[in-house]
Protein backbone atom coordinates (compact mmCIF):
# COMPACT_ATOMS: atom_id res chain seq x y z
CA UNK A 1 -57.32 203.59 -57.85
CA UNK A 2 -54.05 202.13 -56.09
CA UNK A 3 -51.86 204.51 -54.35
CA UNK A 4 -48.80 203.38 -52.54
CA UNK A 5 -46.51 204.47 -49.92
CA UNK A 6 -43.97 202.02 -51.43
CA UNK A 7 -41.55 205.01 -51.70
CA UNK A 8 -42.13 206.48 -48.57
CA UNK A 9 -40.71 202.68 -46.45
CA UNK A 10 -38.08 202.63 -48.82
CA UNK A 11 -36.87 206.02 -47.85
CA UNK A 12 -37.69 205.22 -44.08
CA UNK A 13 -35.38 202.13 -44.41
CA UNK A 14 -32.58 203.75 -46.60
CA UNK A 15 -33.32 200.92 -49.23
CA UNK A 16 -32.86 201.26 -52.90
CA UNK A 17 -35.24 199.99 -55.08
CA UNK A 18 -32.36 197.31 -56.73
CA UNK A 19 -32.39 195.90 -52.79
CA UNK A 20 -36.25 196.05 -52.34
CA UNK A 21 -36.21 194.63 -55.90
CA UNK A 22 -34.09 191.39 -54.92
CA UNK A 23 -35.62 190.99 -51.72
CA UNK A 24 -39.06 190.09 -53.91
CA UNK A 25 -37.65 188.50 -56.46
CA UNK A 26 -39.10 191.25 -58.92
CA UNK A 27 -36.87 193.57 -61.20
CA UNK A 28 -35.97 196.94 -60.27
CA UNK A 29 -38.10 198.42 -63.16
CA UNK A 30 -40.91 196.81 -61.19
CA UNK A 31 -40.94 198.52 -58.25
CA UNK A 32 -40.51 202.05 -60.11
CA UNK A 33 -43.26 200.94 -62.15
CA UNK A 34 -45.00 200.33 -58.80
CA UNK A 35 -43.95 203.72 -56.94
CA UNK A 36 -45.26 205.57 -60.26
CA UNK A 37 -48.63 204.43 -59.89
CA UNK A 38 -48.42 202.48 -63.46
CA UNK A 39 -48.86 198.93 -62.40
CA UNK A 40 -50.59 196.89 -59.78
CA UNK A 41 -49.13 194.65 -57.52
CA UNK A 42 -50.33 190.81 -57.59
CA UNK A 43 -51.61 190.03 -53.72
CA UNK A 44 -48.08 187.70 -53.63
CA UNK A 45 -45.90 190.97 -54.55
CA UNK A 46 -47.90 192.98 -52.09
CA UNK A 47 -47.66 190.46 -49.23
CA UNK A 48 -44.00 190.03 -49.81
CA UNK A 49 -43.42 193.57 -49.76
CA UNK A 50 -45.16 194.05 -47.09
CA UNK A 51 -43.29 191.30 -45.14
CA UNK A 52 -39.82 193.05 -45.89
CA UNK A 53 -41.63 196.10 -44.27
CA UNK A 54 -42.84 194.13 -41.27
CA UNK A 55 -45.84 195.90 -41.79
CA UNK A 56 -49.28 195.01 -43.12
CA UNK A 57 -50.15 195.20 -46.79
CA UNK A 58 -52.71 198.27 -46.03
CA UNK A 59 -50.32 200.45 -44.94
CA UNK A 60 -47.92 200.16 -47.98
CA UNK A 61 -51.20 200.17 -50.39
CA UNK A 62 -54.26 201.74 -50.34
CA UNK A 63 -57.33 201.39 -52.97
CA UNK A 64 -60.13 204.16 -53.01
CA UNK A 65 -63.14 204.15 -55.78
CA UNK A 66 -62.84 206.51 -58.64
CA UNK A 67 -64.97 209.20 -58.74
């Protein structure tokens, strides 16, 4: 399972999802679907999230086995 913190840096940098949205070249609807939990990120969206973020693509997502 993929859980995110995607909300979490957007709060942290006062940034609205239409901004983070542009920045990645992705639509808004994207990035809700993201924060939600009902899509996964391609490793291209992740690492350009993560570069907006300035932070590495582990701290913004995190995978852990279903039980």
């Amino acid at each position: 399972m993929l859980k995110t913190r995607l909300k979490e840096f957007r709060a942290k940098h006062n940034m609205s999802q239409e901004t983070l949205a542009r920045l990645v070249g992705v639509r808004r609807e994207t990035i809700g679907h993201l924060e939600r939990g009902n899509y996964n990120p391609s490793l291209k969206l992740a690492w350009d999230i993560s570069k907006v973020f300035n932070v590495s693509i582990e701290e913004i997502f995190q995978y852990t086995e279903e039980e």
